[in-house]
C-alpha atoms as a PDB file:
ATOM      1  CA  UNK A   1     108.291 109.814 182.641  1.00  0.00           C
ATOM      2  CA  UNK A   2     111.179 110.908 181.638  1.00  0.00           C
ATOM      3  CA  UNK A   3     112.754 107.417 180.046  1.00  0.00           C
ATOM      4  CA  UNK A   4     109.406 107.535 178.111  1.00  0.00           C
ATOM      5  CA  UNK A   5     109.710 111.020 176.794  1.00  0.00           C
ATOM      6  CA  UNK A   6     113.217 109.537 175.812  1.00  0.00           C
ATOM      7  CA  UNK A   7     111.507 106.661 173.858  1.00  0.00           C
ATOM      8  CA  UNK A   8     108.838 108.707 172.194  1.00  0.00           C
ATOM      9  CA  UNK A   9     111.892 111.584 171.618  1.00  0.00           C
ATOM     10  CA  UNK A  10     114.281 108.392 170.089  1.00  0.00           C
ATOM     11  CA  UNK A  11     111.064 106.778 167.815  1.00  0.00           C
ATOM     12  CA  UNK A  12     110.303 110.293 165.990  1.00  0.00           C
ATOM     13  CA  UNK A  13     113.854 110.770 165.406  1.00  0.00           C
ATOM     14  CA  UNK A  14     113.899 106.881 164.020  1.00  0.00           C
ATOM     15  CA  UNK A  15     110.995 108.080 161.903  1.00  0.00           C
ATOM     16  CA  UNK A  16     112.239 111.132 160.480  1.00  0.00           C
ATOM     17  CA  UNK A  17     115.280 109.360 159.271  1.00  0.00           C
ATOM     18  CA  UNK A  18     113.187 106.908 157.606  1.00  0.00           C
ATOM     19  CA  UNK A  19     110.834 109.098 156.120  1.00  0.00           C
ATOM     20  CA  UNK A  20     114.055 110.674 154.442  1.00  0.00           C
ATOM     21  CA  UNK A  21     115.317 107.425 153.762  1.00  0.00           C
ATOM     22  CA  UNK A  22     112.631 105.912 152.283  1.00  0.00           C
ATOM     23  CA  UNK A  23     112.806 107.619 148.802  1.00  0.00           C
ATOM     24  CA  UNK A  24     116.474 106.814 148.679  1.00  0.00           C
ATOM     25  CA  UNK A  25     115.838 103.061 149.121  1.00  0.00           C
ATOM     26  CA  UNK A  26     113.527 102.627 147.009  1.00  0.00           C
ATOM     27  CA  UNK A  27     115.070 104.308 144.376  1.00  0.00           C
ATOM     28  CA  UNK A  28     117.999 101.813 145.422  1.00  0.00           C
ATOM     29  CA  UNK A  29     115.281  98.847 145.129  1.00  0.00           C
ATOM     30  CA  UNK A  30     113.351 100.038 142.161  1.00  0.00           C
ATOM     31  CA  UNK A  31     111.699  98.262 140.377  1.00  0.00           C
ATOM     32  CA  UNK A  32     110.344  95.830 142.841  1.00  0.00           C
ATOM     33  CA  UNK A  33     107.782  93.999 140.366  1.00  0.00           C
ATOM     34  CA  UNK A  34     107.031  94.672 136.854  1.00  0.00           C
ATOM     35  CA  UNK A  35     106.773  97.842 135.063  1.00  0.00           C
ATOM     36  CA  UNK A  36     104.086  98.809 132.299  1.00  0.00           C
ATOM     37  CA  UNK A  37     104.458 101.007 129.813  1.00  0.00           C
ATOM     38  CA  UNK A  38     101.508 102.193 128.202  1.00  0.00           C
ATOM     39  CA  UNK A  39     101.442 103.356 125.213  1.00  0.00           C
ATOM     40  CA  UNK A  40      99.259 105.166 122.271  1.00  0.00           C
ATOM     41  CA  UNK A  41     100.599 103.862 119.466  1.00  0.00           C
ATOM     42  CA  UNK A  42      99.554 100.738 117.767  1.00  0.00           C
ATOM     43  CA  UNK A  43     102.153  97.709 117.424  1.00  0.00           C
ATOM     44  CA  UNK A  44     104.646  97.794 114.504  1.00  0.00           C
ATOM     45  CA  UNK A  45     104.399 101.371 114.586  1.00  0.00           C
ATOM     46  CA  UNK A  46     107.975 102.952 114.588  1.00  0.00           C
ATOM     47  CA  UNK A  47     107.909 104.937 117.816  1.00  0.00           C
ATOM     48  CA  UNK A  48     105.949 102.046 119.537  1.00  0.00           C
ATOM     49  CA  UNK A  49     108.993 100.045 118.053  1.00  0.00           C
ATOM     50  CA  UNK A  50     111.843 102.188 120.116  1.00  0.00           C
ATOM     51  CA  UNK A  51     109.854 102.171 123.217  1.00  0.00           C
ATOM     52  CA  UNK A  52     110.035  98.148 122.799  1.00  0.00           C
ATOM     53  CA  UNK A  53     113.982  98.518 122.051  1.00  0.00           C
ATOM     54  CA  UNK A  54     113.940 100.591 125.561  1.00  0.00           C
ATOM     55  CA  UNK A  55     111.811  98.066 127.090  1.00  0.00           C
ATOM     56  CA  UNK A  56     114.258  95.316 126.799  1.00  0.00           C
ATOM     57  CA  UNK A  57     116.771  97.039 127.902  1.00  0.00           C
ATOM     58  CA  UNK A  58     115.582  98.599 131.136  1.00  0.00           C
ATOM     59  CA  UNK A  59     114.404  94.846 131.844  1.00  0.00           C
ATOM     60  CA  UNK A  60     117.978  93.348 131.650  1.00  0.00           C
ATOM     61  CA  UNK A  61     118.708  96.118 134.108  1.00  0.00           C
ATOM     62  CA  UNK A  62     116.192  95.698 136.179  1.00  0.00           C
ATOM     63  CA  UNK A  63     116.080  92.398 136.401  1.00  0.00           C
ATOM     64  CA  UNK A  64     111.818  92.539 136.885  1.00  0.00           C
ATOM     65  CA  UNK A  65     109.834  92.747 133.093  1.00  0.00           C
ATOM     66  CA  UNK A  66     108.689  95.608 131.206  1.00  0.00           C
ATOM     67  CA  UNK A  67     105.526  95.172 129.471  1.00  0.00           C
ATOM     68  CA  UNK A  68     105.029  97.212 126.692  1.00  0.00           C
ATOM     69  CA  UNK A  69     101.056  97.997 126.532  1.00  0.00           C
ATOM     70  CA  UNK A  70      99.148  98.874 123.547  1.00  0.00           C
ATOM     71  CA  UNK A  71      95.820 101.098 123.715  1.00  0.00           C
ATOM     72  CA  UNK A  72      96.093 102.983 120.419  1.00  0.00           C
ATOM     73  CA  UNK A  73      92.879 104.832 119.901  1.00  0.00           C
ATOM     74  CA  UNK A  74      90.748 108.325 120.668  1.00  0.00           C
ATOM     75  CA  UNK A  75      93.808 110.702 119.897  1.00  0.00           C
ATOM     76  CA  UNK A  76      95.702 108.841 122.886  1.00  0.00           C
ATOM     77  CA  UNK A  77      93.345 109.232 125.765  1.00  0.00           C
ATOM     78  CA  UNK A  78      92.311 105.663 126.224  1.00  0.00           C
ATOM     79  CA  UNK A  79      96.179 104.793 126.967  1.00  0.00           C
ATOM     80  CA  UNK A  80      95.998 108.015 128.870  1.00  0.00           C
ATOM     81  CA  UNK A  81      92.798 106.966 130.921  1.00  0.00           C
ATOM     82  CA  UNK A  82      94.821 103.706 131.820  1.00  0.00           C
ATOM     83  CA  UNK A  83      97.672 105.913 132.751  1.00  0.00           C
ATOM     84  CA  UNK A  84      95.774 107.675 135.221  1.00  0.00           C
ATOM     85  CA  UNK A  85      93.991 105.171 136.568  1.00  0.00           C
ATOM     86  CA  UNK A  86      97.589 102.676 137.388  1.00  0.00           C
ATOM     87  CA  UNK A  87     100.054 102.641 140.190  1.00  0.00           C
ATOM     88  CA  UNK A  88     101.291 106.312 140.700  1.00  0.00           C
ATOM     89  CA  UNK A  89     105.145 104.538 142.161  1.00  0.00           C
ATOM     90  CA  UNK A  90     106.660 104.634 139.043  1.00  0.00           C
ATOM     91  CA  UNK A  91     105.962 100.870 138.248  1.00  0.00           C
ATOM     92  CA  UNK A  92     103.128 102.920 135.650  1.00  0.00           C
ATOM     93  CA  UNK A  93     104.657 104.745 133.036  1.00  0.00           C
ATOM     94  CA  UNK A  94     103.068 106.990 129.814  1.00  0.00           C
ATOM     95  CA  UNK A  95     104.507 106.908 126.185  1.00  0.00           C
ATOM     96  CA  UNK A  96     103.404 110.136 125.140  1.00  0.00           C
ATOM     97  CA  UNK A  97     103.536 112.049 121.322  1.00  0.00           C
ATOM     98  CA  UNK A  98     104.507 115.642 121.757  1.00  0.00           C
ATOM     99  CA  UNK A  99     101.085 116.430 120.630  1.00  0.00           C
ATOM    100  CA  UNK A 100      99.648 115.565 123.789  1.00  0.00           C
ATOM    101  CA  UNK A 101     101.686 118.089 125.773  1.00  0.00           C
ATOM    102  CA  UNK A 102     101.973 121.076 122.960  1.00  0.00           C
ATOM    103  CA  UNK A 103      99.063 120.714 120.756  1.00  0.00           C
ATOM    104  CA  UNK A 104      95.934 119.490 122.528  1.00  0.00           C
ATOM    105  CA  UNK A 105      95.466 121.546 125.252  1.00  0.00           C
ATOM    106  CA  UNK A 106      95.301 124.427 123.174  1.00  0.00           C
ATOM    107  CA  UNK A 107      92.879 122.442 119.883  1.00  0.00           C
ATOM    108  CA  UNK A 108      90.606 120.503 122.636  1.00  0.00           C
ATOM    109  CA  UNK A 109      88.126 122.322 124.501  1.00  0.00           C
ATOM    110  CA  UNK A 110      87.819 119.727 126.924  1.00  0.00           C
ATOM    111  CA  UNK A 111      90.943 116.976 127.737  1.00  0.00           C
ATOM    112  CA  UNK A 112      90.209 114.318 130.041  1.00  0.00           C
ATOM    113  CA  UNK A 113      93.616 115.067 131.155  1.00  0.00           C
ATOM    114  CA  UNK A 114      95.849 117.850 132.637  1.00  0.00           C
ATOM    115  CA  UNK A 115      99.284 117.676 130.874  1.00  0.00           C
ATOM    116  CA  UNK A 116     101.162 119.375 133.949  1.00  0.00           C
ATOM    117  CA  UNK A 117      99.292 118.166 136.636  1.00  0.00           C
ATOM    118  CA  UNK A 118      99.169 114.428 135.322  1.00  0.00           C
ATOM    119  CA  UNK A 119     102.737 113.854 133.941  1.00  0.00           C
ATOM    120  CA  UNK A 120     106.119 114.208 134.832  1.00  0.00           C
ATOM    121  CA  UNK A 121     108.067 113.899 131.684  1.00  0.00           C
ATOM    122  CA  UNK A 122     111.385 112.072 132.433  1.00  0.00           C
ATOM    123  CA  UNK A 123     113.139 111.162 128.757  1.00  0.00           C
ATOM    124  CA  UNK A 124     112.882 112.009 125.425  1.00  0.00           C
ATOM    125  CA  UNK A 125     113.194 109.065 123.156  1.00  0.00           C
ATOM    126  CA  UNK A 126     113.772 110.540 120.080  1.00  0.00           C
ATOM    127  CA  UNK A 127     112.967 113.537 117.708  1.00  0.00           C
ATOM    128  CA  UNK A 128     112.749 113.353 114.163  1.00  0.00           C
ATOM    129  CA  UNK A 129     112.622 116.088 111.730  1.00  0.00           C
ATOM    130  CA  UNK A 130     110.592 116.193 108.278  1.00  0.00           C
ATOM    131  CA  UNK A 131     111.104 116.672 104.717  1.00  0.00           C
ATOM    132  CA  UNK A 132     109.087 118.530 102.575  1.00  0.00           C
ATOM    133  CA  UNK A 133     107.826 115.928  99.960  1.00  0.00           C
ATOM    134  CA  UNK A 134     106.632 116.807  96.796  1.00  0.00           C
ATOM    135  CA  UNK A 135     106.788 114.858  93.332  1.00  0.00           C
ATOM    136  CA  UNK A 136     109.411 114.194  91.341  1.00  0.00           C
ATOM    137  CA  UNK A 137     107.222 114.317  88.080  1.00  0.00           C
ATOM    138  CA  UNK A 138     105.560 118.095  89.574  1.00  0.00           C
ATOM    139  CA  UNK A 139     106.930 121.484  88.492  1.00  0.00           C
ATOM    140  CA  UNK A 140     108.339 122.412  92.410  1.00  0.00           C
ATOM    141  CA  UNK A 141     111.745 122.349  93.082  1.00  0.00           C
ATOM    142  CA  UNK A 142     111.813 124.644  95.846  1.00  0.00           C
ATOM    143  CA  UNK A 143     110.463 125.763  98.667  1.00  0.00           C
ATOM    144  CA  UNK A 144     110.057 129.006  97.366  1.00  0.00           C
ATOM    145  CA  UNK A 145     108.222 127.738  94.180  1.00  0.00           C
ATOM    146  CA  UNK A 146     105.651 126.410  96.037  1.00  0.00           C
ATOM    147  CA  UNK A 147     105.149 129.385  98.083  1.00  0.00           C
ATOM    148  CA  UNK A 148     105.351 132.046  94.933  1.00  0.00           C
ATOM    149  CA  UNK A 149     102.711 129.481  93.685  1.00  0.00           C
ATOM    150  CA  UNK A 150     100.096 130.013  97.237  1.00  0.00           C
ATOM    151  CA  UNK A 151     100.766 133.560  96.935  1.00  0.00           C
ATOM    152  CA  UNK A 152      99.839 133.712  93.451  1.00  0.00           C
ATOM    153  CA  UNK A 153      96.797 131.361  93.791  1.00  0.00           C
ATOM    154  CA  UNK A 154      95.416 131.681  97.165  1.00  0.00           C
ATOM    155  CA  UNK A 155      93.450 128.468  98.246  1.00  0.00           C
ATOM    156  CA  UNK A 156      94.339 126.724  95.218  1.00  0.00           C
ATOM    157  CA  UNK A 157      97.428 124.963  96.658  1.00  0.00           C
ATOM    158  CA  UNK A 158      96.803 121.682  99.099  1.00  0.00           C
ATOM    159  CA  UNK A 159      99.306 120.121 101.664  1.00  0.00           C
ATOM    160  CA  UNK A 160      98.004 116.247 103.358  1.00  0.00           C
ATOM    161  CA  UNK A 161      98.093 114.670 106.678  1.00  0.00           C
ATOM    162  CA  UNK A 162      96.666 111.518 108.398  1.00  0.00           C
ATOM    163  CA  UNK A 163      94.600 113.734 111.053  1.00  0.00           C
ATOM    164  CA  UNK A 164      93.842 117.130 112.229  1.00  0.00           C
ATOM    165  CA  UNK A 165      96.350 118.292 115.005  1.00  0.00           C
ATOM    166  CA  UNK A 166      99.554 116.159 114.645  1.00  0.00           C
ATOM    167  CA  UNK A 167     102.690 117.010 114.075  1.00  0.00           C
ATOM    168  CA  UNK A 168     102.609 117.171 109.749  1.00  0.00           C
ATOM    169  CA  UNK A 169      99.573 118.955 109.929  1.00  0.00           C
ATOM    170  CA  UNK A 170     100.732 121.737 112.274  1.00  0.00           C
ATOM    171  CA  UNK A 171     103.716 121.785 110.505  1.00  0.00           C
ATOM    172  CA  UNK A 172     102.290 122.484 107.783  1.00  0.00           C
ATOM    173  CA  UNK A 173      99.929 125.043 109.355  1.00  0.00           C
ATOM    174  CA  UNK A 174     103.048 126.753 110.673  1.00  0.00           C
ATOM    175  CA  UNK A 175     104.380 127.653 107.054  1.00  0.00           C
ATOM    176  CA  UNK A 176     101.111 129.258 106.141  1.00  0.00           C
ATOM    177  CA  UNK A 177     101.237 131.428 109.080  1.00  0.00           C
ATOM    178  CA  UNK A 178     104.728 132.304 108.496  1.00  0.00           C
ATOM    179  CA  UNK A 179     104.369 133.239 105.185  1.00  0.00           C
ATOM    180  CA  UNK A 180     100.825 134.722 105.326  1.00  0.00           C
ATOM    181  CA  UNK A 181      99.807 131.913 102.398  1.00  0.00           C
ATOM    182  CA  UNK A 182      96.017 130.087 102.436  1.00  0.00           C
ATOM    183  CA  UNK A 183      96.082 126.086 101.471  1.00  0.00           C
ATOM    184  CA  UNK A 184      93.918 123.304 101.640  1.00  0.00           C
ATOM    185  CA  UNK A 185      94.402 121.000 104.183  1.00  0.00           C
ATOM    186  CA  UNK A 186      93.487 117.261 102.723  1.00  0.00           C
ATOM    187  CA  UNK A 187      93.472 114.218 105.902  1.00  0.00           C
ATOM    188  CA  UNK A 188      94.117 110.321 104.296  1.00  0.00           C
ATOM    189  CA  UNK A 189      93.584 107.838 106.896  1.00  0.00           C
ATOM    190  CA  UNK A 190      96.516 105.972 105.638  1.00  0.00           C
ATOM    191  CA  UNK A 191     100.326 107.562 105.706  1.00  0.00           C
ATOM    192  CA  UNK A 192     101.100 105.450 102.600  1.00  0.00           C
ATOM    193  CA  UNK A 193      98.088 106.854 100.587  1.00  0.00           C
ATOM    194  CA  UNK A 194      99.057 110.442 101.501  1.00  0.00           C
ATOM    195  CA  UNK A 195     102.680 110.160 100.369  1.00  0.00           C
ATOM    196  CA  UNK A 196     100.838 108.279  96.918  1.00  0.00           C
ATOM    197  CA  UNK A 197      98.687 111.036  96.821  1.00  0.00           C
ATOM    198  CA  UNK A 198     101.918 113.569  96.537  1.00  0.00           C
ATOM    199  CA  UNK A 199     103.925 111.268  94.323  1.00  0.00           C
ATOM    200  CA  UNK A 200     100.567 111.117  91.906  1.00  0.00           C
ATOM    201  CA  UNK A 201     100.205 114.672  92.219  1.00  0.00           C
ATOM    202  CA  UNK A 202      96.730 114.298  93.793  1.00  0.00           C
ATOM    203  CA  UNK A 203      98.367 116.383  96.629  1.00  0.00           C
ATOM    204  CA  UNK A 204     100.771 119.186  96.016  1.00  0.00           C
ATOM    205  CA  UNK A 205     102.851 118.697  98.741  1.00  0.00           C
ATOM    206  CA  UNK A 206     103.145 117.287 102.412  1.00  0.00           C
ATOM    207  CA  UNK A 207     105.713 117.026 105.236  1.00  0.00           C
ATOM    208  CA  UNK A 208     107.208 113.609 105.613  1.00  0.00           C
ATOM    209  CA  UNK A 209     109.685 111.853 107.846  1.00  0.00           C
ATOM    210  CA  UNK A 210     112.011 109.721 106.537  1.00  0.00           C
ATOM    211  CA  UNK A 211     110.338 106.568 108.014  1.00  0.00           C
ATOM    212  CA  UNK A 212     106.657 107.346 106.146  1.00  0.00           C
ATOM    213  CA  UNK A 213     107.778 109.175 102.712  1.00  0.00           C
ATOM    214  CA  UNK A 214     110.992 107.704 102.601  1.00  0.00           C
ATOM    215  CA  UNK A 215     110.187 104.461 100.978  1.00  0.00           C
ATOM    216  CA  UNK A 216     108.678 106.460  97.644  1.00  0.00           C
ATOM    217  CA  UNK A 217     111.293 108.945  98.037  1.00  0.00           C
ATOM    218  CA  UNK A 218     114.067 106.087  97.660  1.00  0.00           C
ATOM    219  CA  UNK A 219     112.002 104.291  94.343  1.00  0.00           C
ATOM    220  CA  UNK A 220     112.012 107.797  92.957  1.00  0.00           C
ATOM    221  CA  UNK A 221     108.367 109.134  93.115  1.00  0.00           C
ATOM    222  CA  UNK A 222     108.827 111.474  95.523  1.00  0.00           C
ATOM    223  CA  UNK A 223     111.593 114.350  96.154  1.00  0.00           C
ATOM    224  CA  UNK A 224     112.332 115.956  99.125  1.00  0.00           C
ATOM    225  CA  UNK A 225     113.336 119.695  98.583  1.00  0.00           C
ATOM    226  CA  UNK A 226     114.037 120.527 102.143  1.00  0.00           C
ATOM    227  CA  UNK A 227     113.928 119.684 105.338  1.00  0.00           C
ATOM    228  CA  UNK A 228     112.165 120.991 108.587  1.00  0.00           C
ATOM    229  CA  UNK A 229     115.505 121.151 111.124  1.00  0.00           C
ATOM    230  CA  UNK A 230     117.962 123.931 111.480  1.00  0.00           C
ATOM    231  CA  UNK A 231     120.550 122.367 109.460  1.00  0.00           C
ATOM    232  CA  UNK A 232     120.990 120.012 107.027  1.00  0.00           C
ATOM    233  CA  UNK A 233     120.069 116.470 108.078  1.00  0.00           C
ATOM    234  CA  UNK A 234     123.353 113.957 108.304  1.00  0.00           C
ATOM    235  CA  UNK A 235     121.967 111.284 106.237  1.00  0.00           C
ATOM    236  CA  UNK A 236     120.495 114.073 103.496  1.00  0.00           C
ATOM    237  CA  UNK A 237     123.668 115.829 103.111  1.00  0.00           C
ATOM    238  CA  UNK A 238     122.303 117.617  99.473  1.00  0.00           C
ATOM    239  CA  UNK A 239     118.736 118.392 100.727  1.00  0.00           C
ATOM    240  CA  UNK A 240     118.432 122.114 101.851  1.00  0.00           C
ATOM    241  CA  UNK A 241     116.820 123.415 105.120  1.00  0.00           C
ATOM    242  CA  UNK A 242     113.313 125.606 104.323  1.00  0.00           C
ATOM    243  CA  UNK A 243     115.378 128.643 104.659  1.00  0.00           C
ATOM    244  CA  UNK A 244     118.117 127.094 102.042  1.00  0.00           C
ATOM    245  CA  UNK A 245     115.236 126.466  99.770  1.00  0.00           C
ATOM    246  CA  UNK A 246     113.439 130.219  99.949  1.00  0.00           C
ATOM    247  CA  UNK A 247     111.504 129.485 102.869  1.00  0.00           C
ATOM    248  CA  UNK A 248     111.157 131.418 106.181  1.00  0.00           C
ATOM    249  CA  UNK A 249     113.975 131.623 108.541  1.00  0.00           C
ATOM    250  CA  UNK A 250     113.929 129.775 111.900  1.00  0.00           C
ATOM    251  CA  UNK A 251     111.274 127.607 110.504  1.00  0.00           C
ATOM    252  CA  UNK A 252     111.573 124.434 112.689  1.00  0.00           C
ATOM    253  CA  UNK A 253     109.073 121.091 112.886  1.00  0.00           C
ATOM    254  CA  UNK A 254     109.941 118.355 114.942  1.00  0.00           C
ATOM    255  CA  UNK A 255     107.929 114.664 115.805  1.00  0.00           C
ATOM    256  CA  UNK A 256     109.363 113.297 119.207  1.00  0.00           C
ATOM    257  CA  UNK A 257     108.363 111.334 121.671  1.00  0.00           C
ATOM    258  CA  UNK A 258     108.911 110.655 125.360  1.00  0.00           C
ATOM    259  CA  UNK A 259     108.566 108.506 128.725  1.00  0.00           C
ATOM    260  CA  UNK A 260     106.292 110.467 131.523  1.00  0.00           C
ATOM    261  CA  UNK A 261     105.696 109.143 134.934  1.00  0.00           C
ATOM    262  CA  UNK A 262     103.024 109.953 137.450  1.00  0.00           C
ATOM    263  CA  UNK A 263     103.517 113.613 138.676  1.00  0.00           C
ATOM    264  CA  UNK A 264     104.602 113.748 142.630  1.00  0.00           C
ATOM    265  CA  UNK A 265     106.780 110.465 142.113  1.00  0.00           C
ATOM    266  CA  UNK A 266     109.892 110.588 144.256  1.00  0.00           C
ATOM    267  CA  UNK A 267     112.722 112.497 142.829  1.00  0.00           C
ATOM    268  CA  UNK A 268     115.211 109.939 143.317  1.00  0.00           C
ATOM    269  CA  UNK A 269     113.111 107.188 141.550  1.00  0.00           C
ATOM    270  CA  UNK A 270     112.482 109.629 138.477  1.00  0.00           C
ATOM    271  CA  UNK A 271     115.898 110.112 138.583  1.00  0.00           C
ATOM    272  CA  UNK A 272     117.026 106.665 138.486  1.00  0.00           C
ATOM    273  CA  UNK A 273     114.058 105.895 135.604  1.00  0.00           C
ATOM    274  CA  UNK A 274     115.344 108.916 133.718  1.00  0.00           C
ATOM    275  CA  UNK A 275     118.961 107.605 133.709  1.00  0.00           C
ATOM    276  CA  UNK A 276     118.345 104.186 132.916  1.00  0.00           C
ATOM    277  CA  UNK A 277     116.345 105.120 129.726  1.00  0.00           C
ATOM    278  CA  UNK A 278     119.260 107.451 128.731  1.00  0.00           C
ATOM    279  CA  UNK A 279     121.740 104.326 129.476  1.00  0.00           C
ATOM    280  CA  UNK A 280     119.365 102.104 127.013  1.00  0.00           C
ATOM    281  CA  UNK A 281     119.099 104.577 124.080  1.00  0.00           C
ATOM    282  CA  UNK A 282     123.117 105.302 124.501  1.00  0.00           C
ATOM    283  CA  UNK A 283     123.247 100.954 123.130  1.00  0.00           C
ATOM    284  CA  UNK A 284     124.671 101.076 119.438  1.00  0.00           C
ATOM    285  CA  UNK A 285     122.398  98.658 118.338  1.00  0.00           C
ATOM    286  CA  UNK A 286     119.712 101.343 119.532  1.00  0.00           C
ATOM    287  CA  UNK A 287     121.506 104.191 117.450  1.00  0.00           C
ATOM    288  CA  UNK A 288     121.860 101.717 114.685  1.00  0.00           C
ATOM    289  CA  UNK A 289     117.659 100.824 114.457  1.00  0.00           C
ATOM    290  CA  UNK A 290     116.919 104.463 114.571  1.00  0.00           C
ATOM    291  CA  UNK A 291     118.961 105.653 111.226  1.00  0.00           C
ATOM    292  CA  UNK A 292     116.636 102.980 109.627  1.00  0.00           C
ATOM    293  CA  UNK A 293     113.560 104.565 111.114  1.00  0.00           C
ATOM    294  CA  UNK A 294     114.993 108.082 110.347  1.00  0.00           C
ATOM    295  CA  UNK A 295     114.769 109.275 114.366  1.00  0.00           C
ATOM    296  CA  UNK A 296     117.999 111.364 115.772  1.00  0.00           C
ATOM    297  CA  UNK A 297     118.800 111.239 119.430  1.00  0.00           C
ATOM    298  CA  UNK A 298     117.309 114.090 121.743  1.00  0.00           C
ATOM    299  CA  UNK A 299     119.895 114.131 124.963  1.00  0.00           C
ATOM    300  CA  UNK A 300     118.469 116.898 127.227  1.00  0.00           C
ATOM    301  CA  UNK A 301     118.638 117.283 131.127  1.00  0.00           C
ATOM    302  CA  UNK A 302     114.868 117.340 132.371  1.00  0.00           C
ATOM    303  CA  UNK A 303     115.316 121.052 132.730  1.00  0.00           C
ATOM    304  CA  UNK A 304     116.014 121.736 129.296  1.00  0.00           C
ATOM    305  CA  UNK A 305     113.685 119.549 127.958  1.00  0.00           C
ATOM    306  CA  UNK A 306     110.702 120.944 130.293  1.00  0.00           C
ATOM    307  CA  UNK A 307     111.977 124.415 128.736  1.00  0.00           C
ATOM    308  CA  UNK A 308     111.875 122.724 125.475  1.00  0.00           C
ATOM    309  CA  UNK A 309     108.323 121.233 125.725  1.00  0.00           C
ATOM    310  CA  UNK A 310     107.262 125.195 127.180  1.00  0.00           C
ATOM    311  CA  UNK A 311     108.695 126.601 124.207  1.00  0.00           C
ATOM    312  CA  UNK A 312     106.900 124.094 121.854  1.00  0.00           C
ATOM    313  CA  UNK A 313     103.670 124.577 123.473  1.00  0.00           C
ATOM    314  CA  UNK A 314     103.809 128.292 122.918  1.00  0.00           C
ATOM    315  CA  UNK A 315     104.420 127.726 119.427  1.00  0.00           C
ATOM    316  CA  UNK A 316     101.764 125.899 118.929  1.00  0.00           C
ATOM    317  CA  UNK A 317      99.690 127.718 120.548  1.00  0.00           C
ATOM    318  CA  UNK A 318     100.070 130.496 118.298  1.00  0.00           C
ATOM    319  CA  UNK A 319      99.788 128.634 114.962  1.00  0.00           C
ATOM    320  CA  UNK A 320      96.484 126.683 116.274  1.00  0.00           C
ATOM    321  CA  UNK A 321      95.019 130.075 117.631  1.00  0.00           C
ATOM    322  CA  UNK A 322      95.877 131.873 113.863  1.00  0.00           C
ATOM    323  CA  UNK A 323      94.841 128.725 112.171  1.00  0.00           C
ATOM    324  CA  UNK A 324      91.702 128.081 114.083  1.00  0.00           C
ATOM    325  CA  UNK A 325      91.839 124.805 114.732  1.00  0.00           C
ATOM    326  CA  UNK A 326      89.715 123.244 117.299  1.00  0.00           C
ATOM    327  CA  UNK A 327      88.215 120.202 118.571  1.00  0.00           C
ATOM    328  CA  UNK A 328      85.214 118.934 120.547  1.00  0.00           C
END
């Protein structure tokens, strides 16, 4: 009786140390086959395009592929759907816009998904910041022109995007509710006919990163009197911030992107996912692509960048609530 007490004592001890273990090995082991990562964005599209760069790199590390998987479409939630429905061990991961954590669940009255209880962001991949476009044949030089000119003309004024709720339109949103100004909001379904429409003067003005309004900006059309970060981008040395060019103070817009995993997965697999991706975007070659798409860096610990993505979201909420956007 009492060598089988022993036994039963010695296998729960065995147990408990493998139980404990366990997460440590297989963060040791990870991957064991391939990864997906799902993603919302059709191919060629620029972030798509880093999360390829990423791809490649993680799969020299790991030794096991990474399969980059497009399901652009419905405002992300069919990649989301396939997100959700994959392996929850970390061999599944999401490619998420920060609209889907800061914007929707505050503009949808229904998401088929919870943003906290489905995701457990792990990296950002980048963050960009935007220009304020406008064209070089118009009459604004300024920020502050443009606004003198809403004040003066309530309603008159129009600012574009390619949708309602992403990051140019809220953006955009953001200034009118900082300013207490009224314009038109005008969607394209193509970036490259908005920016037109701004370099033709069809549109007034619109926010623009240097990937989608950069191309006119370089031939000329369009200028770019300021830009949305709290200092003056590196590579735009002589364009002002909003608040340089008469704008509001602490006026901020930023596009980023990131790399979620299932929520619950094993801290020291997230862990070892998380520093991998911050070992592939640290490649020069990786630094070098994104000046050409016009995307900065975003090191954060998860911590900060939860706080970050908290911060956002209460943002957003605000200008959405003022604004009155909403969707079905």
């Amino acid at each position: 009786m009492k060598f089988n007490l022993f036994k039963a004592l010695a296998c729960a001890v065995m147990a408990t140390g493998a139980a404990i273990a366990s997460p440590f090995a297989s963060a040791q082991d990870f991957p064991t086959r391939p990864v997906r990562i799902i993603t919302p964005f059709p191919a060629g599209a620029g972030p798509e395009a880093v999360v390829r760069l990423v791809a490649e790199r993680l799969q020299r590390k790991w030794g096991k592929p990474v399969i980059v998987e497009n399901r652009p479409g419905a405002n992300g939630f069919i990649a989301i759907d396939a997100f959700k429905r994959g392996a929850t061990d970390g061999h599944d991961l999401m490619h998420l816009d920060n609209v889907h954590l800061v914007a929707y669940p505050h503009m949808f009255k229904k998401l088929p998904y919870d943003p906290v209880k489905d995701f457990d962001p792990l990296a950002p991949l980048f963050r960009t910041y935007f220009f304020v476009a406008v064209s070089s044949a118009g009459k604004y030089k300024t920020v502050a022109d443009i606004l003198s000119d809403a004040k003066a003309r309530p309603g008159a004024l129009n600012y574009g995007s390619w949708s309602v709720g992403n990051p140019v339109h809220l953006g955009s949103a953001l200034l009118e509710t900082m300013t207490d100004t009224k314009m038109q909001h005008v969607i394209y379904k193509e970036t490259s006919q908005l920016y037109t429409g701004v370099a033709t003067g069809e549109l007034d003005w619109a926010l623009g990163s240097a990937a989608t309004a950069g191309p006119l900006q370089r031939t000329g059309r369009l200028k770019f009197i300021a830009v949305t970060g709290p200092k003056r981008h590196p590579a735009f040395p002589d364009v002002p911030t909003v608040s340089e060019s008469g704008g509001p103070a602490n006026y901020e817009v930023t596009g980023w992107t990131l790399i979620a995993a299932p929520k619950g997965l094993p801290k020291p697999v997230a862990d070892k996912i998380q520093r991998d991706i911050e070992e592939a975007l640290a490649d020069p070659e990786i630094k070098s692509r994104y000046a050409t798409f016009g995307y900065d860096l975003f090191p954060a610990t998860r911590d900060q960048f939860n706080q970050f993505i908290s911060s956002e979201s209460a943002k957003y909420a605000d200008v959405i609530k003022r604004a009155k956007i909403s969707l079905e």
